[in-house]
PDB file of N, CA and C in Angstrom:
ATOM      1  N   UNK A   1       0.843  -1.178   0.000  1.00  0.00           N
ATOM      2  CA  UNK A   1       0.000   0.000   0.000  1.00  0.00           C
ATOM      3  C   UNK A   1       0.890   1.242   0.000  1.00  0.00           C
ATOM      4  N   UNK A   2       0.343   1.913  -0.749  1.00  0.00           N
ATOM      5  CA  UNK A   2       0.966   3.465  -1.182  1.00  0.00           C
ATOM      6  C   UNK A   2       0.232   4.489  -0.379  1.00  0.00           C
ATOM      7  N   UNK A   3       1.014   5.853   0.181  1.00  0.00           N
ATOM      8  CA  UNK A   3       0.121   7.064  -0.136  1.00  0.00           C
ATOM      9  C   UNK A   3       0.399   7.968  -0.861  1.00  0.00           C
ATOM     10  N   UNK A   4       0.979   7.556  -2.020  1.00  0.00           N
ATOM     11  CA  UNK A   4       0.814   8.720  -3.486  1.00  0.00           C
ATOM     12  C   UNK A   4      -0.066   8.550  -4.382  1.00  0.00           C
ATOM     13  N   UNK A   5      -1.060   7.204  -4.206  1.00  0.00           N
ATOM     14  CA  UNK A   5      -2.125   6.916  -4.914  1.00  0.00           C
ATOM     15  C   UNK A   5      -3.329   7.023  -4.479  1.00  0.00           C
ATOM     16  N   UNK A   6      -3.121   6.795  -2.999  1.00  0.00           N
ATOM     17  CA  UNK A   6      -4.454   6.664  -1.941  1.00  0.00           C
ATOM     18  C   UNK A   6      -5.072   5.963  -1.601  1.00  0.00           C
ATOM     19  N   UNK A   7      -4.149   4.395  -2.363  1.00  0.00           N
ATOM     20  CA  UNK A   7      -4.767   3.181  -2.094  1.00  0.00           C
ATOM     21  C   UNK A   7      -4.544   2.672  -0.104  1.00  0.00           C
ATOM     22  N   UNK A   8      -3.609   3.789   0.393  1.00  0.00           N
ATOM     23  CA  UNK A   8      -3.445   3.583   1.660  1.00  0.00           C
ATOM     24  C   UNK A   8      -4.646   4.378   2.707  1.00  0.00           C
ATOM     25  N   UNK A   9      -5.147   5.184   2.250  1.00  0.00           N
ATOM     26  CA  UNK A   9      -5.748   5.938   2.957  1.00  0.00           C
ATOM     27  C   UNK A   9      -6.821   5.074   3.597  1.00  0.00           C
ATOM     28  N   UNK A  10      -7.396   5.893   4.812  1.00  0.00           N
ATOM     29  CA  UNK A  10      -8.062   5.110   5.774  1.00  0.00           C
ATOM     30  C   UNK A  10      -9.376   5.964   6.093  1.00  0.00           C
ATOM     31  N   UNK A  11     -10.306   5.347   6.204  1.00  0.00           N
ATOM     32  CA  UNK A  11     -11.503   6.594   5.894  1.00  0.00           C
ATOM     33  C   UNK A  11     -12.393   5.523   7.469  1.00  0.00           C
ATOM     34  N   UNK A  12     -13.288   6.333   8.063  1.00  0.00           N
ATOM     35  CA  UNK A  12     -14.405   6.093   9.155  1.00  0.00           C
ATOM     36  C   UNK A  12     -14.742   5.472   8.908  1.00  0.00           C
ATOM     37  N   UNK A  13     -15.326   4.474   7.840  1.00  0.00           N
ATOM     38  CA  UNK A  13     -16.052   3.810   7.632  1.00  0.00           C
ATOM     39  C   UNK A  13     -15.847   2.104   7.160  1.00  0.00           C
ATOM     40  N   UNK A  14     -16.196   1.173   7.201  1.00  0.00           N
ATOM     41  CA  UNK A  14     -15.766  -0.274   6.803  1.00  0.00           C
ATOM     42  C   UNK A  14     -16.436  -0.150   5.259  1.00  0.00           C
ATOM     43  N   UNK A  15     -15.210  -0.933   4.748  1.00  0.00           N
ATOM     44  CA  UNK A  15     -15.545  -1.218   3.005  1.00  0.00           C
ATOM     45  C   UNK A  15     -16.266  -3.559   2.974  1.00  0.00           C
ATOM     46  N   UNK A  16     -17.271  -3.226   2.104  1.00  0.00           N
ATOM     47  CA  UNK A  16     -17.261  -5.010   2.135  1.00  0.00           C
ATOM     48  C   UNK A  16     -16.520  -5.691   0.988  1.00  0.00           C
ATOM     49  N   UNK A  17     -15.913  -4.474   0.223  1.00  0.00           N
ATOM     50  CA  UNK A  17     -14.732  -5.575  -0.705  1.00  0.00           C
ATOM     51  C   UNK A  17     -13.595  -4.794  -0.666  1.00  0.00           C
ATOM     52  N   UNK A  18     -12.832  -5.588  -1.738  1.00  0.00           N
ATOM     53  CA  UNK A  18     -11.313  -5.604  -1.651  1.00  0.00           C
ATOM     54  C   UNK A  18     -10.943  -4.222  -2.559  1.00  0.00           C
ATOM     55  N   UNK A  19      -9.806  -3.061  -2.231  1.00  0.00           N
ATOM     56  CA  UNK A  19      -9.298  -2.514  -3.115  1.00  0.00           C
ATOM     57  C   UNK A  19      -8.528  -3.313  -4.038  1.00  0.00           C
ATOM     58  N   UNK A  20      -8.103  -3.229  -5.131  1.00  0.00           N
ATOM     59  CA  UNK A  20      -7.247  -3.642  -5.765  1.00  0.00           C
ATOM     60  C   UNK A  20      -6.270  -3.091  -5.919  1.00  0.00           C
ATOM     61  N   UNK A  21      -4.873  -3.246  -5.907  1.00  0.00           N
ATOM     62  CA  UNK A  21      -3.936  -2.648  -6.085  1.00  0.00           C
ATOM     63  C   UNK A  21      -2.740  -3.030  -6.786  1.00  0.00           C
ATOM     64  N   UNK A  22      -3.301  -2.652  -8.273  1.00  0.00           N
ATOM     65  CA  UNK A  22      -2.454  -3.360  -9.550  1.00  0.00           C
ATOM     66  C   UNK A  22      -2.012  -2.276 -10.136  1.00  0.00           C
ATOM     67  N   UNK A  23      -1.316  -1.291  -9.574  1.00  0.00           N
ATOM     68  CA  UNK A  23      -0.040  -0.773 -10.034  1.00  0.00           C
ATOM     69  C   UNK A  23       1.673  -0.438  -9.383  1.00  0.00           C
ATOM     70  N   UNK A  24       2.300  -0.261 -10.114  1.00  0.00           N
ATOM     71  CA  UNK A  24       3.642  -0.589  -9.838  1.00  0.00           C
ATOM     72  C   UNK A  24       4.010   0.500  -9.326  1.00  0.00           C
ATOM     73  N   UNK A  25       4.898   0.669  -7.897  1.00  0.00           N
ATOM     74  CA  UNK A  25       5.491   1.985  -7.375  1.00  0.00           C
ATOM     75  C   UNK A  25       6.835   2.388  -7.933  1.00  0.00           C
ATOM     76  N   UNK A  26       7.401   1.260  -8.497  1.00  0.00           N
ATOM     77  CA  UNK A  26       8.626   1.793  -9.021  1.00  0.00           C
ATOM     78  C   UNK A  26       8.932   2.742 -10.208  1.00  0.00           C
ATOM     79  N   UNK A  27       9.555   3.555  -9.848  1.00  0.00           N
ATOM     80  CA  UNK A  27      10.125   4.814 -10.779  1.00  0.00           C
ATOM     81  C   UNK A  27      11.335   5.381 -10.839  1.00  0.00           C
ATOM     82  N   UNK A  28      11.698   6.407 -11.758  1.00  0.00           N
ATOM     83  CA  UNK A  28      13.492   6.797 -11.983  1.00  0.00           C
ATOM     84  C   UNK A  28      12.695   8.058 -11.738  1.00  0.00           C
ATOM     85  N   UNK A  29      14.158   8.767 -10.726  1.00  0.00           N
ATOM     86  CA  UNK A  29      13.993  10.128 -10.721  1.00  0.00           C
ATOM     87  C   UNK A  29      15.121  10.946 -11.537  1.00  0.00           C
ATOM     88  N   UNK A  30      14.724  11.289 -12.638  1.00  0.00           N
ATOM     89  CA  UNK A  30      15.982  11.935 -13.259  1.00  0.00           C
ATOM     90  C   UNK A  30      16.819  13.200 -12.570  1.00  0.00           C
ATOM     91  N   UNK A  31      16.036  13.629 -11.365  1.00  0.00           N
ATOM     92  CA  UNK A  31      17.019  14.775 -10.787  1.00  0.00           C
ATOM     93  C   UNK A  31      18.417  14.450  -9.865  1.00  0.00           C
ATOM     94  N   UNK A  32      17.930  12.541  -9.473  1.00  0.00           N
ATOM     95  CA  UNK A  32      19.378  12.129  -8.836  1.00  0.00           C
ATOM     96  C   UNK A  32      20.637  12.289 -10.621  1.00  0.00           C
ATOM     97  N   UNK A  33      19.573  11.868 -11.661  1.00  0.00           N
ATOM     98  CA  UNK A  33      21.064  11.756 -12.665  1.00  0.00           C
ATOM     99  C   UNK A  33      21.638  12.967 -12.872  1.00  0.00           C
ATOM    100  N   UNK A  34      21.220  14.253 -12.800  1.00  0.00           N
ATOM    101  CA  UNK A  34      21.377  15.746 -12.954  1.00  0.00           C
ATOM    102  C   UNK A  34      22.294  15.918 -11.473  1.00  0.00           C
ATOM    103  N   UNK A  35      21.838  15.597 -10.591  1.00  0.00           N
ATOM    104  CA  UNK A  35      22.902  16.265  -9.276  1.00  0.00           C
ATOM    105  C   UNK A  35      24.111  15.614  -9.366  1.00  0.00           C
ATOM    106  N   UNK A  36      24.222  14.282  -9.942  1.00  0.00           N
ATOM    107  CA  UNK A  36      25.625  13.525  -9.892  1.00  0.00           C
ATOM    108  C   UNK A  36      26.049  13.932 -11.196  1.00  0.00           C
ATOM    109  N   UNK A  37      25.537  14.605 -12.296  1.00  0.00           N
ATOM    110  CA  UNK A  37      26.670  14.854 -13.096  1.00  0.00           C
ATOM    111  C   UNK A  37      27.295  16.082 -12.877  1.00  0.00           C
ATOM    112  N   UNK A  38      26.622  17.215 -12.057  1.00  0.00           N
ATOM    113  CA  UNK A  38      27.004  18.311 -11.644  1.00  0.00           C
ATOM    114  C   UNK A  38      28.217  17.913 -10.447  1.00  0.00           C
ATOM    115  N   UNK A  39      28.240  17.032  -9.944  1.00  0.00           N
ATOM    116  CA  UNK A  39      29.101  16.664  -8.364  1.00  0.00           C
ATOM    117  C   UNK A  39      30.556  16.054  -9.565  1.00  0.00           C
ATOM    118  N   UNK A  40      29.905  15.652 -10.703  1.00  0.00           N
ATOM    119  CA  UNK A  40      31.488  15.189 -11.654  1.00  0.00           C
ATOM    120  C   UNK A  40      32.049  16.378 -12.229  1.00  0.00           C
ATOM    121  N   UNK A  41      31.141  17.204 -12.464  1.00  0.00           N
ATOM    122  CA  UNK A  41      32.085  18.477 -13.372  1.00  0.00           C
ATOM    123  C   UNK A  41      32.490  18.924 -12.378  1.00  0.00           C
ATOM    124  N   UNK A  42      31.896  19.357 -11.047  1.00  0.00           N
ATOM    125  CA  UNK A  42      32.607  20.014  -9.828  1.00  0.00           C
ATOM    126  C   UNK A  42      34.259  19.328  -9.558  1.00  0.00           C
ATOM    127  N   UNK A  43      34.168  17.801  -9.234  1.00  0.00           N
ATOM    128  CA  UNK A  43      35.019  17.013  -8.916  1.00  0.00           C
ATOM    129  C   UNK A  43      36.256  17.247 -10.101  1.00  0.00           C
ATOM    130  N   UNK A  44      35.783  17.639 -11.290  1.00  0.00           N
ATOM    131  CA  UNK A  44      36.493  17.135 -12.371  1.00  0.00           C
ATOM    132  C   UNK A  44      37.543  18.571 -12.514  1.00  0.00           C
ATOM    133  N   UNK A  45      36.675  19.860 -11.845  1.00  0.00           N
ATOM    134  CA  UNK A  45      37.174  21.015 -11.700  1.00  0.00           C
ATOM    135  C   UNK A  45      38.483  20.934 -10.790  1.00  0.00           C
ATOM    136  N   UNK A  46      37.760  20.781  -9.278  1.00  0.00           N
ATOM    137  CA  UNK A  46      38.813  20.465  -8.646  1.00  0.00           C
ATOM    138  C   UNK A  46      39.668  19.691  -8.982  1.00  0.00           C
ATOM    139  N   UNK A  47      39.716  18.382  -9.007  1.00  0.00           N
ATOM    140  CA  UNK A  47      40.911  17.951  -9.929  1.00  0.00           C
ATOM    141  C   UNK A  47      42.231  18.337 -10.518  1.00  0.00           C
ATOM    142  N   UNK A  48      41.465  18.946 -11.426  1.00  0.00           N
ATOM    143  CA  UNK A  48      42.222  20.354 -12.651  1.00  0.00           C
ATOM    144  C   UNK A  48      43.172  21.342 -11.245  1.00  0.00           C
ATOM    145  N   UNK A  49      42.378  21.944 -10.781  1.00  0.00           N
ATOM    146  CA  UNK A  49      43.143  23.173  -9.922  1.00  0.00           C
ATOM    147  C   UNK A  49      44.271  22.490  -9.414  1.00  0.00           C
ATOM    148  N   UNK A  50      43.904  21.107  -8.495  1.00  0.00           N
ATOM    149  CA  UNK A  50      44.775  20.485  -7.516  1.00  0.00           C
ATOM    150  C   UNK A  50      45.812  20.095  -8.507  1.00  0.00           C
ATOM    151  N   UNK A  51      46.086  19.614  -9.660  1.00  0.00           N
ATOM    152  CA  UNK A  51      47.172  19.275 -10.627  1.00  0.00           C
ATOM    153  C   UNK A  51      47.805  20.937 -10.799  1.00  0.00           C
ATOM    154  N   UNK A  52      47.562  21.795 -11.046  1.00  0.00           N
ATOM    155  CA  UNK A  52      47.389  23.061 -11.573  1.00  0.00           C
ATOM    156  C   UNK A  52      48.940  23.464 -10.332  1.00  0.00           C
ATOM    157  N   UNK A  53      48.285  23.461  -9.142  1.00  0.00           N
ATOM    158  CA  UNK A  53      49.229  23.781  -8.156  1.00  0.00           C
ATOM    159  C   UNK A  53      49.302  22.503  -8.030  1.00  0.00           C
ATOM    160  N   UNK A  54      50.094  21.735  -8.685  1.00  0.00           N
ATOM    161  CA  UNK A  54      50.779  20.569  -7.997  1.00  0.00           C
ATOM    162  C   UNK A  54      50.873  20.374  -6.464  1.00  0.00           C
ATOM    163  N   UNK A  55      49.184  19.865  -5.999  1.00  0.00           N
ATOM    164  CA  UNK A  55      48.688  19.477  -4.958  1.00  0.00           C
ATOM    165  C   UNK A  55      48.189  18.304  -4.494  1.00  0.00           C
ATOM    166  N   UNK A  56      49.032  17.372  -3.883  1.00  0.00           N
ATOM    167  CA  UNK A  56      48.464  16.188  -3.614  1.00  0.00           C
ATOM    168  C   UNK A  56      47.236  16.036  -2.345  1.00  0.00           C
ATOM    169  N   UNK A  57      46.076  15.619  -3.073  1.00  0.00           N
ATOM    170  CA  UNK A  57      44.824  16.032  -2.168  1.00  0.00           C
ATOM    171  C   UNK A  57      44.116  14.575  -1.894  1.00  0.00           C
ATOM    172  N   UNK A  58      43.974  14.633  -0.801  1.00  0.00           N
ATOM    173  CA  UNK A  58      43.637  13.062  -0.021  1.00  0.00           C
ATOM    174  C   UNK A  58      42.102  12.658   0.532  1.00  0.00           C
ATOM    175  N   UNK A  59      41.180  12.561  -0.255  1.00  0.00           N
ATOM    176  CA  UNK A  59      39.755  12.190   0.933  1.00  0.00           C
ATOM    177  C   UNK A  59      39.973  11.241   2.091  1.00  0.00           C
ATOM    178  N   UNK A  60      39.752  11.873   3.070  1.00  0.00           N
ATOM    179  CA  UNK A  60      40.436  11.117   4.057  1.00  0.00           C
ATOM    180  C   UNK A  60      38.647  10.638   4.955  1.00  0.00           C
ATOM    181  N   UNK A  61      37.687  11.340   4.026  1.00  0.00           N
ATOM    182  CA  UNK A  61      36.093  11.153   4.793  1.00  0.00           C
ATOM    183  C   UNK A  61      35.133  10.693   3.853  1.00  0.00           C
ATOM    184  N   UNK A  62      34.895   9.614   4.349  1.00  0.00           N
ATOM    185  CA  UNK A  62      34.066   8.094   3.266  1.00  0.00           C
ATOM    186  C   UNK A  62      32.796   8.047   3.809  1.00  0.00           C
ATOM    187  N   UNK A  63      31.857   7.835   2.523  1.00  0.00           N
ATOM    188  CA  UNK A  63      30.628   7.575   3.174  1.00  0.00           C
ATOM    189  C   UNK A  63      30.259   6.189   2.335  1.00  0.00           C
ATOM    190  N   UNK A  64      29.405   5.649   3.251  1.00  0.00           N
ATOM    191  CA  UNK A  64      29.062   4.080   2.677  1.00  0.00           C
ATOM    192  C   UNK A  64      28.187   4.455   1.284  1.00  0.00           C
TER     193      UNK A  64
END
């Protein structure tokens, strides 16, 4: 059960049959593919600078 469809919603009253619920929740959000290509040109910038001044630069903070 969803509540972006409303097949979850819960109302005062008892129903005597079944909702059906024959559609699929899965979907692509294209704004995650837009923020990670912006986080590569950023990355790809820095990069550039840190070679630029011959700077050896270390992530030393990981996320799972």
């Amino acid at each position: 059960m969803c509540i972006d469809c409303g097949c979850a919603e819960r109302t005062a009253h008892s129903h005597d049959h079944k909702h059906d619920h024959d559609h699929d929740h899965g979907r692509t959000i294209r704004v995650e593919e837009d923020l990670l290509a912006r986080n590569d040109r950023l990355a790809a910038g820095n990069r550039e600078r840190f070679a630029r001044h011959n700077l050896l630069v270390l992530n030393l903070v990981s996320s799972p």
